[in-house]
N, C-alpha and C. Protein backbone atom coordinates (compact mmCIF):
# COMPACT_ATOMS: atom_id res chain seq x y z
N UNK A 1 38.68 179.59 41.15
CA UNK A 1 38.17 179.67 39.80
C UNK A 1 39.32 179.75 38.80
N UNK A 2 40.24 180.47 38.77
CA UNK A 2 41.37 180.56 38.12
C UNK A 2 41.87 178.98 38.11
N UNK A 3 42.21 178.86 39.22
CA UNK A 3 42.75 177.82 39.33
C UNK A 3 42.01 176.56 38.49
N UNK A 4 40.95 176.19 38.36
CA UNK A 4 40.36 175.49 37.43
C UNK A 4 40.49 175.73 36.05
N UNK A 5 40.41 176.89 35.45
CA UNK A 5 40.50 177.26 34.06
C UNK A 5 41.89 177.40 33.90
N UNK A 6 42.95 177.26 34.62
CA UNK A 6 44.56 177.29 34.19
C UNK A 6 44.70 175.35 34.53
N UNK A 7 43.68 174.99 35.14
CA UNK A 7 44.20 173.56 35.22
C UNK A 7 43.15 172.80 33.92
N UNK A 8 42.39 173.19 33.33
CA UNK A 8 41.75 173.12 32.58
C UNK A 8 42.39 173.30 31.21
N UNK A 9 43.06 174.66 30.61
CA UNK A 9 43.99 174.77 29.37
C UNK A 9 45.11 173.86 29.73
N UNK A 10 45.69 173.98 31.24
CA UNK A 10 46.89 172.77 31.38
C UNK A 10 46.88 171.38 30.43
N UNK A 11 45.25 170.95 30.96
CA UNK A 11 45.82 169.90 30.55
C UNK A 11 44.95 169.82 28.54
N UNK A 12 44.21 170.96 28.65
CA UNK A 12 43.85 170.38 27.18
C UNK A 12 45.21 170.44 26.09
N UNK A 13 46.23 171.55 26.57
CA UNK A 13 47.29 172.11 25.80
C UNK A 13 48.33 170.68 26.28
N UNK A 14 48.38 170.15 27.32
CA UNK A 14 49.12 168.50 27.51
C UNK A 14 48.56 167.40 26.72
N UNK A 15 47.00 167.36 26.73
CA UNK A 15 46.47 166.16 25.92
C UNK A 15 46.84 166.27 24.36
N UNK A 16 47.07 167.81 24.03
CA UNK A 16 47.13 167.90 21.99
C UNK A 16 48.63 167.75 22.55
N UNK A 17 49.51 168.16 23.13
CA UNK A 17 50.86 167.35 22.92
C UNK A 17 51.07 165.78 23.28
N UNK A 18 50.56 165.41 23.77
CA UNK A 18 50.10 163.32 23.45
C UNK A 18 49.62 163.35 22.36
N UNK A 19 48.87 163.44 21.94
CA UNK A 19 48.40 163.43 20.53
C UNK A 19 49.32 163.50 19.83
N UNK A 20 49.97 164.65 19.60
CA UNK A 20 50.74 165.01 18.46
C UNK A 20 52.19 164.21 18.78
N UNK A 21 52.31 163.82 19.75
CA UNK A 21 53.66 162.88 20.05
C UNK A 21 53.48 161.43 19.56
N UNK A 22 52.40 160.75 19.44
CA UNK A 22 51.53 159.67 19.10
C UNK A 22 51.20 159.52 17.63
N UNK A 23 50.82 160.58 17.03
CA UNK A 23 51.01 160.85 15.61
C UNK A 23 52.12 160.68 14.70
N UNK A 24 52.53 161.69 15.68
CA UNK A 24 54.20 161.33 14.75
C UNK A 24 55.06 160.06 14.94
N UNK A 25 54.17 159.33 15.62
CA UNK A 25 55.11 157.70 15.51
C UNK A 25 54.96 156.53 14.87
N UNK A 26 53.27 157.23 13.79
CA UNK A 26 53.07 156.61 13.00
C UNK A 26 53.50 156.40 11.41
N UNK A 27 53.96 155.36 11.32
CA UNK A 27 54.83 155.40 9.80
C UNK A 27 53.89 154.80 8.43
N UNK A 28 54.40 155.45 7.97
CA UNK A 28 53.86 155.05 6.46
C UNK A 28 54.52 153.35 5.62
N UNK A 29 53.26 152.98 5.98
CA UNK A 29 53.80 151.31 5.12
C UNK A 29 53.98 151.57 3.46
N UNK A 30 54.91 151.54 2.97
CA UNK A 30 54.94 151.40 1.44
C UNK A 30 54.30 150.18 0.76
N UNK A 31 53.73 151.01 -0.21
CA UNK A 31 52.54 149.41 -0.82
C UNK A 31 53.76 149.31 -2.20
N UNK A 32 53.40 148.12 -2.20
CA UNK A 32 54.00 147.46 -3.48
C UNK A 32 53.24 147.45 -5.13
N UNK A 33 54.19 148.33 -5.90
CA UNK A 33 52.99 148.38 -7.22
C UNK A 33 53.92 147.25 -8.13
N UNK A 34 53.23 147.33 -9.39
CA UNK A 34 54.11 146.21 -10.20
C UNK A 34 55.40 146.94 -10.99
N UNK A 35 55.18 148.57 -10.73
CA UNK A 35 56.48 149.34 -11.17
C UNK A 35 57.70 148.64 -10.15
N UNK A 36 57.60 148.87 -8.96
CA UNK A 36 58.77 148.81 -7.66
C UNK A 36 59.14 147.23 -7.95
N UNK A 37 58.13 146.40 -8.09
CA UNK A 37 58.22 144.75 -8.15
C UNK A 37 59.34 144.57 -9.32
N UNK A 38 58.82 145.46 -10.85
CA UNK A 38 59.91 144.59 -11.34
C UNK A 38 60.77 145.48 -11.19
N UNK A 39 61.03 146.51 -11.14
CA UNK A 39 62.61 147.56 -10.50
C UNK A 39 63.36 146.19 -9.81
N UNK A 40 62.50 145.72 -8.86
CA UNK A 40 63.16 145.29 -7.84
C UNK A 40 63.87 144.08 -8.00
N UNK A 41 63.50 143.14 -9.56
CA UNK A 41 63.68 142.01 -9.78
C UNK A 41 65.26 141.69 -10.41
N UNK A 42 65.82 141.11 -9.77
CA UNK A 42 67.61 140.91 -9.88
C UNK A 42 67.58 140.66 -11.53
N UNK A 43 66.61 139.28 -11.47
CA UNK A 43 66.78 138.90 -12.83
C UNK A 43 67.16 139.58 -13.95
N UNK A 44 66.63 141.04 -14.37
CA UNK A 44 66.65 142.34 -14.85
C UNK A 44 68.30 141.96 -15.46
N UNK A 45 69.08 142.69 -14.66
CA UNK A 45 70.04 143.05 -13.90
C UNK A 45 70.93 142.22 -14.97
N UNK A 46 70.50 140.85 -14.66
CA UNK A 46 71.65 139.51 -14.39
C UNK A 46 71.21 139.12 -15.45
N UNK A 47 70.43 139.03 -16.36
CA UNK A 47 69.94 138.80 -17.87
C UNK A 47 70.85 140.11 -18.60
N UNK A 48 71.13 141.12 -18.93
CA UNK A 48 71.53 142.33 -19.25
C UNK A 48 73.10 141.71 -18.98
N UNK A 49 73.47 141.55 -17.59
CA UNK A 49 74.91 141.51 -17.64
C UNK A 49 75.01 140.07 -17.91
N UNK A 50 74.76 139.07 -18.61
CA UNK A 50 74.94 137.87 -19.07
C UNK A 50 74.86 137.93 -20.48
N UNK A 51 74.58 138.98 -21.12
CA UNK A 51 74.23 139.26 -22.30
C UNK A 51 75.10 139.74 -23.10
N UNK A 52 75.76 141.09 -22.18
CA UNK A 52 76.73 142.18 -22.50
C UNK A 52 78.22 141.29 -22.35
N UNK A 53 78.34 140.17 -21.62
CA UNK A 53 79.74 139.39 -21.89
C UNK A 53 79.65 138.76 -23.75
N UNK A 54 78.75 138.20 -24.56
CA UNK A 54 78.26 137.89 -25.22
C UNK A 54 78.56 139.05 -26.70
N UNK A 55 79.07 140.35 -26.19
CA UNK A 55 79.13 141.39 -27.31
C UNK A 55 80.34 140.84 -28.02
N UNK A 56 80.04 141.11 -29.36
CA UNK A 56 81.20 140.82 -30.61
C UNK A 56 80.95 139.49 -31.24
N UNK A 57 80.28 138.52 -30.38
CA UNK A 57 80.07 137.29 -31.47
C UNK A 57 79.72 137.00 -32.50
N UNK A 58 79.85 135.96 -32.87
CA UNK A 58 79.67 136.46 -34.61
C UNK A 58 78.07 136.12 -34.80
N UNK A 59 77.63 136.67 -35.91
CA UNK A 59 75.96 136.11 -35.86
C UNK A 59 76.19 134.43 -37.13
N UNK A 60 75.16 133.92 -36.42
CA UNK A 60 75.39 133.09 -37.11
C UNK A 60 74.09 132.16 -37.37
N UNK A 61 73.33 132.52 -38.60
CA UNK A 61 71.53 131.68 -39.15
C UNK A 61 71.39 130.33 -38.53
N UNK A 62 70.84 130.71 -37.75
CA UNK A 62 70.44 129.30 -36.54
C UNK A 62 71.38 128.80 -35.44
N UNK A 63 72.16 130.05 -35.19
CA UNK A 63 73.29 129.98 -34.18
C UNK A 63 72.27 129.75 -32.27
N UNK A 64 72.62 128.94 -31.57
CA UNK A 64 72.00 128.94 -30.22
C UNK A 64 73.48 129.22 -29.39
N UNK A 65 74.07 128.80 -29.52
CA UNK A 65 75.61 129.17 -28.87
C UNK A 65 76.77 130.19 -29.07
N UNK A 66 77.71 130.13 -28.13
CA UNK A 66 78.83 131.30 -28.28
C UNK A 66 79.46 130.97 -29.49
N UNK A 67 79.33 129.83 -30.16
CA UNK A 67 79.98 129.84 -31.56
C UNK A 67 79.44 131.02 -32.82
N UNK A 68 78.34 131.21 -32.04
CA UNK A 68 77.63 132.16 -33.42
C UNK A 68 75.61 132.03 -32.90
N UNK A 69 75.17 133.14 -32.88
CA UNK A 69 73.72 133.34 -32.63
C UNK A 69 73.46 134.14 -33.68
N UNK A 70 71.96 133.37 -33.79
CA UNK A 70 70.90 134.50 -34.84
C UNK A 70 70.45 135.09 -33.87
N UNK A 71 69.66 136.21 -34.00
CA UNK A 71 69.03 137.07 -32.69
C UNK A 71 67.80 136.46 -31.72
N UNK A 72 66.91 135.52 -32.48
CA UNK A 72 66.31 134.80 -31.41
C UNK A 72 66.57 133.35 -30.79
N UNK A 73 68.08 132.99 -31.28
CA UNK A 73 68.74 132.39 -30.77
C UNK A 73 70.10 132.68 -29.04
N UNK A 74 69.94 134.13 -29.75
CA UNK A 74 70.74 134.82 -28.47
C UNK A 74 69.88 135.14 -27.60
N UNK A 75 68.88 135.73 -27.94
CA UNK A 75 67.91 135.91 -26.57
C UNK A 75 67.29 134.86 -26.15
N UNK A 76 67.35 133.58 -26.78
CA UNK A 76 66.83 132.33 -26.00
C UNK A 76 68.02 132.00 -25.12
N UNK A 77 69.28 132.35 -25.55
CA UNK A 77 70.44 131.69 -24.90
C UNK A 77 70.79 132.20 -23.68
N UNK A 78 70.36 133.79 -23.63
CA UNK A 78 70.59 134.47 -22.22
C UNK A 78 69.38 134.53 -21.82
N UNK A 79 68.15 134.13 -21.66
CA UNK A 79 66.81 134.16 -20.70
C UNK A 79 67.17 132.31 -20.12
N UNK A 80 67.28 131.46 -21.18
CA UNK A 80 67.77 130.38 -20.68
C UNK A 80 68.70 130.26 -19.87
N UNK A 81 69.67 130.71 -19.50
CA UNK A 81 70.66 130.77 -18.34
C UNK A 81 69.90 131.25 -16.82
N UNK A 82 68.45 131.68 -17.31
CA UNK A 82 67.83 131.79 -15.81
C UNK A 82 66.61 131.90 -15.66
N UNK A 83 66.45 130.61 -16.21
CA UNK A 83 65.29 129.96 -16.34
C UNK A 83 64.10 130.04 -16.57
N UNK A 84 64.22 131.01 -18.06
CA UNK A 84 63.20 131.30 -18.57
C UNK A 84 63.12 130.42 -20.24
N UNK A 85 62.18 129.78 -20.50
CA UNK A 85 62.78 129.28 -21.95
C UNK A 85 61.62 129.94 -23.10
N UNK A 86 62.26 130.57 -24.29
CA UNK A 86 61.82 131.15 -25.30
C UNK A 86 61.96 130.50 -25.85
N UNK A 87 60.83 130.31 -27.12
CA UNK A 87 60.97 129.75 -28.35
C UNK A 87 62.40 130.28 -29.35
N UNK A 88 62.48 129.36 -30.19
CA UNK A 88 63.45 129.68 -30.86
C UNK A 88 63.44 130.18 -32.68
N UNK A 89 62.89 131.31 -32.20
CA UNK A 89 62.04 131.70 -33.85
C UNK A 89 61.43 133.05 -33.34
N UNK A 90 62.33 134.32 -33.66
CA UNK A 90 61.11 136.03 -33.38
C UNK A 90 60.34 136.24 -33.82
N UNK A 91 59.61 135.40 -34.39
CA UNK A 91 57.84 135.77 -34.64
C UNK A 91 57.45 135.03 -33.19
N UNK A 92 57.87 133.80 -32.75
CA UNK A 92 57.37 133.29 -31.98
C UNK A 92 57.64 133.82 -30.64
N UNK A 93 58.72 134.62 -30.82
CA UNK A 93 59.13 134.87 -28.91
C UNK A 93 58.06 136.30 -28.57
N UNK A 94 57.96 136.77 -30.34
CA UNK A 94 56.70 137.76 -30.21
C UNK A 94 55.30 137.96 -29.69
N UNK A 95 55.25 136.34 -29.63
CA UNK A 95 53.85 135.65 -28.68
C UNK A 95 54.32 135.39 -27.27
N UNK A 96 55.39 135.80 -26.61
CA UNK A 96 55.52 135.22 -25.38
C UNK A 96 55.18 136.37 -24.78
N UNK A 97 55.10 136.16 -23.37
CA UNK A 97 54.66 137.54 -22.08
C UNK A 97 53.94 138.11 -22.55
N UNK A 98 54.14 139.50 -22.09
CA UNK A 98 53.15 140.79 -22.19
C UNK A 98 53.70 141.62 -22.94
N UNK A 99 52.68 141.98 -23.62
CA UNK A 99 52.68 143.08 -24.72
C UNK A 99 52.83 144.21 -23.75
N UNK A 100 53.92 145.09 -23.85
CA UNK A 100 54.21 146.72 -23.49
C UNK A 100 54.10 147.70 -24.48
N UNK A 101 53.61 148.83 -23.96
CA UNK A 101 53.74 149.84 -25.01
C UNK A 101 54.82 150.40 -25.12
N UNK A 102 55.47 150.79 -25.92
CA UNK A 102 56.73 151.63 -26.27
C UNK A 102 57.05 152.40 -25.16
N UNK A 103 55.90 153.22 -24.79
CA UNK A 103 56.18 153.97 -23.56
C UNK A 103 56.41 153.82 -22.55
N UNK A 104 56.21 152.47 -22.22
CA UNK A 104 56.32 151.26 -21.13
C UNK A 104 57.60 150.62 -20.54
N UNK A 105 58.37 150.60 -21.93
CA UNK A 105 59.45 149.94 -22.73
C UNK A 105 60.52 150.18 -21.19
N UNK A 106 60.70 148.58 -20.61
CA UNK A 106 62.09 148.34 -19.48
C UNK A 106 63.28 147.36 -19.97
N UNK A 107 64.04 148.15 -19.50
CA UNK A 107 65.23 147.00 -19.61
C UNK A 107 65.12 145.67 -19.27
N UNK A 108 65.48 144.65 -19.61
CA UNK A 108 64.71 143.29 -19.84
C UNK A 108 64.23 142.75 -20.59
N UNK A 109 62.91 143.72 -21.47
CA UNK A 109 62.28 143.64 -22.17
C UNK A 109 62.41 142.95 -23.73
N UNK A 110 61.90 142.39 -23.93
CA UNK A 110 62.57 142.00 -25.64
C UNK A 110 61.82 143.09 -26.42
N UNK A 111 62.34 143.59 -27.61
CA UNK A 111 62.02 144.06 -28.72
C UNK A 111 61.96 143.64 -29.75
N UNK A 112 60.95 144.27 -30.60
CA UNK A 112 60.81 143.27 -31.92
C UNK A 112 60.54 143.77 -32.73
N UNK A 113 61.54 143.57 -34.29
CA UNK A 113 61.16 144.57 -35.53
C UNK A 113 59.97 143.49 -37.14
N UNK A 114 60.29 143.87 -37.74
CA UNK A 114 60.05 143.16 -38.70
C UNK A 114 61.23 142.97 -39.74
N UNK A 115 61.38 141.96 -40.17
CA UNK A 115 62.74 141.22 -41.04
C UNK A 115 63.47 142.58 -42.20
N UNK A 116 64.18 142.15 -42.92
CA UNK A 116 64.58 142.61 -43.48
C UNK A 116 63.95 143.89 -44.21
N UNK A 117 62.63 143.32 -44.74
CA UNK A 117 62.02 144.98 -45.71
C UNK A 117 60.80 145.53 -44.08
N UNK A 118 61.23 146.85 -44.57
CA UNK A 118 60.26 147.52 -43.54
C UNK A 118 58.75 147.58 -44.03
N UNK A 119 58.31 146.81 -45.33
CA UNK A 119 57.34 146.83 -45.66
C UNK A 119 56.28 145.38 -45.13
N UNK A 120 56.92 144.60 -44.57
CA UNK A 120 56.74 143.13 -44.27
C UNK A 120 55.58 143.41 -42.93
N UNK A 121 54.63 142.84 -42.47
CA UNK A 121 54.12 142.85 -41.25
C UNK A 121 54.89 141.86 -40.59
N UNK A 122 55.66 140.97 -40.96
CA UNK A 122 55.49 139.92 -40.51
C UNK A 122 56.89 139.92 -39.26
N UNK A 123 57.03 139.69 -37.71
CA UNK A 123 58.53 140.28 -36.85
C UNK A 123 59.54 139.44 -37.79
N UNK A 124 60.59 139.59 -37.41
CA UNK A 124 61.94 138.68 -38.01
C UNK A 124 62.80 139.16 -37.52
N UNK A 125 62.80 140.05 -36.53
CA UNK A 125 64.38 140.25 -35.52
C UNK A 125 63.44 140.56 -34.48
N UNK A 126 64.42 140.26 -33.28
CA UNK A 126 64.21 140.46 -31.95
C UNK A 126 65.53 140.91 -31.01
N UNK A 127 65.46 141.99 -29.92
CA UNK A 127 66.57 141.82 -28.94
C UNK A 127 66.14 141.94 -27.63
N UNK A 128 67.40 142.48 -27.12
CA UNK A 128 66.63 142.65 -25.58
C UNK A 128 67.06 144.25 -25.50
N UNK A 129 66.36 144.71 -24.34
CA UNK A 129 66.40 146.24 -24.08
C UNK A 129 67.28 145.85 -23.08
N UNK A 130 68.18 146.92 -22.60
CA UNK A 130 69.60 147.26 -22.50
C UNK A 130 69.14 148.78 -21.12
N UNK A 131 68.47 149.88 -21.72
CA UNK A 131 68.93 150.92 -21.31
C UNK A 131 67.23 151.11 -21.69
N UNK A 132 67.12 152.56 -21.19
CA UNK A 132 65.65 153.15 -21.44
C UNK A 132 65.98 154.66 -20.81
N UNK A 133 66.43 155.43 -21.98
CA UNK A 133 66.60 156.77 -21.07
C UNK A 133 65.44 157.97 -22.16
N UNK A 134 64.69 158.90 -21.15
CA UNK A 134 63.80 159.34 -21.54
C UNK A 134 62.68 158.67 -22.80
N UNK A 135 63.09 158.92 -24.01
CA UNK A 135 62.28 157.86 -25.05
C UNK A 135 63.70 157.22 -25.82
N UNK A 136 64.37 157.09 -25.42
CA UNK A 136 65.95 156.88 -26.25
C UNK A 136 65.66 154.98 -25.73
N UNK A 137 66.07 154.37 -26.48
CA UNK A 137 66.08 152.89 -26.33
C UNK A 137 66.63 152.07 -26.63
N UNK A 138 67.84 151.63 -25.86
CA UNK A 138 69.33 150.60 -26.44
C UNK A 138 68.77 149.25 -26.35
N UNK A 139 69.02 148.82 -27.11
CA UNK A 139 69.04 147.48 -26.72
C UNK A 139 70.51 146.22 -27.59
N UNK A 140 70.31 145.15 -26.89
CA UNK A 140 71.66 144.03 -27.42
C UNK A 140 70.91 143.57 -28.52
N UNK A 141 71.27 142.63 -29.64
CA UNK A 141 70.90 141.56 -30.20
C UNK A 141 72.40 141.37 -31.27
N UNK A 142 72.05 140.11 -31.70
CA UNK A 142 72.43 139.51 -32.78
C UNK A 142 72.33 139.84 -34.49
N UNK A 143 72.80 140.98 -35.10
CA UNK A 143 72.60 141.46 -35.89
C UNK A 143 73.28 140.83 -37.31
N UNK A 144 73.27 140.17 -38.37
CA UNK A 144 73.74 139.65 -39.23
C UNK A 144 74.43 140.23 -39.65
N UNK A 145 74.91 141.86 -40.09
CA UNK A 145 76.03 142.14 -40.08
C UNK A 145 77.12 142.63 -38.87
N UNK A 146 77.22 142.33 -38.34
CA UNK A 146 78.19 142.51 -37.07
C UNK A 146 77.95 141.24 -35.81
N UNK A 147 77.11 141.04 -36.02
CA UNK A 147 77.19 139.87 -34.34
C UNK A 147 76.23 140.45 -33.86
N UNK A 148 76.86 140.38 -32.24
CA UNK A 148 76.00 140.50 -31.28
C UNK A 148 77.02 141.97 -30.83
N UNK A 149 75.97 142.63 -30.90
CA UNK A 149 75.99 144.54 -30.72
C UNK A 149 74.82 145.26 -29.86
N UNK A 150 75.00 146.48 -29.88
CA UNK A 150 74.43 147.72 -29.26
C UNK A 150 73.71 148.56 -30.45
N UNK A 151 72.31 148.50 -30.35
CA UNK A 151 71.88 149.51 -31.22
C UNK A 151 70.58 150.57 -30.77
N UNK A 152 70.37 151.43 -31.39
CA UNK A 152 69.33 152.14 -30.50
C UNK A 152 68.17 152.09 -31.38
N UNK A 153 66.53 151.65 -31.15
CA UNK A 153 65.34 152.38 -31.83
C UNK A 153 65.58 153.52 -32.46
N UNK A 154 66.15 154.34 -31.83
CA UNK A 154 65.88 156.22 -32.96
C UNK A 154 66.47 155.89 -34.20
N UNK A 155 67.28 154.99 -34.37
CA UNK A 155 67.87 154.85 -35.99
C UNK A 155 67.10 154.31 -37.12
N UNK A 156 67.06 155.43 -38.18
CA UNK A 156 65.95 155.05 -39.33
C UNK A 156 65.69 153.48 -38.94
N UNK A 157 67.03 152.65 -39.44
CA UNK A 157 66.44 151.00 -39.87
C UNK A 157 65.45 151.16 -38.88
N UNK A 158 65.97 150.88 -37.60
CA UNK A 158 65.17 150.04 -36.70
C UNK A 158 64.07 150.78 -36.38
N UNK A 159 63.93 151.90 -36.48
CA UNK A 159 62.51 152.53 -36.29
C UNK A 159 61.37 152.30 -37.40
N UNK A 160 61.60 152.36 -38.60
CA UNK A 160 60.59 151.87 -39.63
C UNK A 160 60.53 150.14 -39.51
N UNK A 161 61.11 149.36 -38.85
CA UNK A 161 60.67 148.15 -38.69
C UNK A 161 60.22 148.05 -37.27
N UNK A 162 60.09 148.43 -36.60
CA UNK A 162 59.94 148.52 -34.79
C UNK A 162 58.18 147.52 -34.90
N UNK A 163 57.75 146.43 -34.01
CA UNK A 163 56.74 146.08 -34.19
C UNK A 163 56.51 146.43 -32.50
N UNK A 164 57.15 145.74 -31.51
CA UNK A 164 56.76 146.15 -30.79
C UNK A 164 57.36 145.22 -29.08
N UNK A 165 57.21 145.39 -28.34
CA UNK A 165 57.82 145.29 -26.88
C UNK A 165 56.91 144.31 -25.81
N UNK A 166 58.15 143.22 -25.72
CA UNK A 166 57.53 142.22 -24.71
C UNK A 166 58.25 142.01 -23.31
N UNK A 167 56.76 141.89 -22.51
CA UNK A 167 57.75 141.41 -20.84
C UNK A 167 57.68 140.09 -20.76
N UNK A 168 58.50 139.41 -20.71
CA UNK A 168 58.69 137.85 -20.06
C UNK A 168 59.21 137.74 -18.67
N UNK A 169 59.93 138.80 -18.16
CA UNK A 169 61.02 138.09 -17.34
C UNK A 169 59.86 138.44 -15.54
N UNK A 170 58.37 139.30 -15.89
CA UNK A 170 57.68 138.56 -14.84
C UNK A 170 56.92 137.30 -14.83
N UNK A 171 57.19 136.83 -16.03
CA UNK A 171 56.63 135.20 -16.11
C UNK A 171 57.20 134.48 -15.18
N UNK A 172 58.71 134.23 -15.25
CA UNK A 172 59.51 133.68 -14.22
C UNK A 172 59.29 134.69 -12.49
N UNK A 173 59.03 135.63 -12.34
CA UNK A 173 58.77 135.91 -11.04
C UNK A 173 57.14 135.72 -10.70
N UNK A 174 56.41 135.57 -11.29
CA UNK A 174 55.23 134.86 -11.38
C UNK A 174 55.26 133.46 -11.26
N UNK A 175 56.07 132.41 -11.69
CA UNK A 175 55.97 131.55 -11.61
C UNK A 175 56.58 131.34 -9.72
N UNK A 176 57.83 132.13 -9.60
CA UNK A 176 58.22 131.80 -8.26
C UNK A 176 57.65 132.54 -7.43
N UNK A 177 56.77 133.28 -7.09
CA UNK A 177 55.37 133.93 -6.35
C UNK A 177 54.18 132.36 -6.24
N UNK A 178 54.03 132.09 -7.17
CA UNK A 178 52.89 131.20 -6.87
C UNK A 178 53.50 130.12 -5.89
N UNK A 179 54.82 129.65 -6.82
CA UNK A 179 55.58 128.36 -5.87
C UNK A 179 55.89 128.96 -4.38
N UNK A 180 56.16 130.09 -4.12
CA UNK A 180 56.11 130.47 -2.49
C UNK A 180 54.66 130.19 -1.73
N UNK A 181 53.67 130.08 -2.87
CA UNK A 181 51.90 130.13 -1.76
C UNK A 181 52.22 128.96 -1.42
């Protein structure tokens, strides 16, 4: 009788260690959200550092080249180097991709103010986002007095003209997702 009830806990106390040896060899598949996707997208990266060689140029009203860019001439000039093509006019690049919310706001991203008076609805500058730390927000563009520079949203100008934040650069990984089906 003993002998049955010690061969009995034997093996129920052997079967929960199979179990639990079997368990633990199961791994967790990571799912893919569209946060990790564009983290993950080089383009990011390689738009930003194609951009930042580009600092100090002079700005220049209807500039598309290193001779001199207006600001939605510079951000057509560095999305074009990888094969994305923007219109050439920041009201219009304001219609491209996806609308982000501020809070949203990734490096990549274009930004977009309104022109000269902060009273205007109408965009008239654009750049690209640069950096995104807590709500702090750098971005490059083509600025008519200085060139092509570093400036941040928190600064009066650009905050009373701020309209608002576009994604393009999953258009182009959208486009090469479909061409892989």
């Amino acid at each position: 009788m003993i002998k049955k009830v010690l061969l009995t806990a034997f093996s129920v106390v052997s079967f929960g260690m199979v179990q639990a040896q079997s368990v633990s060899a199961v791994t967790k598949v990571p799912t893919v959200t569209e946060e990790s996707f564009y983290d993950q997208l080089p383009i990011v990266s390689d738009v930003i550092s194609f951009a930042r060689k580009h600092l100090s140029i002079r700005y220049r009203s209807g500039g598309t080249t290193t001779r001199g860019f207006d600001c939605s001439g510079f951000t057509r000039f560095c999305f074009s180097k990888f094969g994305i093509s923007l219109p050439h006019s920041s009201a219009a690049q304001g219609n491209v991709g996806e609308a982000i919310e501020r809070e949203e706001a990734k490096p990549g991203d274009l930004i977009l103010f309104k022109g000269h008076s902060s009273g205007s609805s109408r965009i008239g500058h654009v750049g690209l986002i640069t950096e995104v730390i807590g709500n702090k927000i750098k971005f490059i563009h083509s600025a008519w007095n200085g060139g092509v520079r570093y400036d941040y949203l928190d600064a009066d100008y650009y905050q009373r003209r701020f309209v608002g934040v576009r994604r393009v650069v999953t258009m182009l990984a959208q486009e090469e997702t479909s061409l892989q089906l």
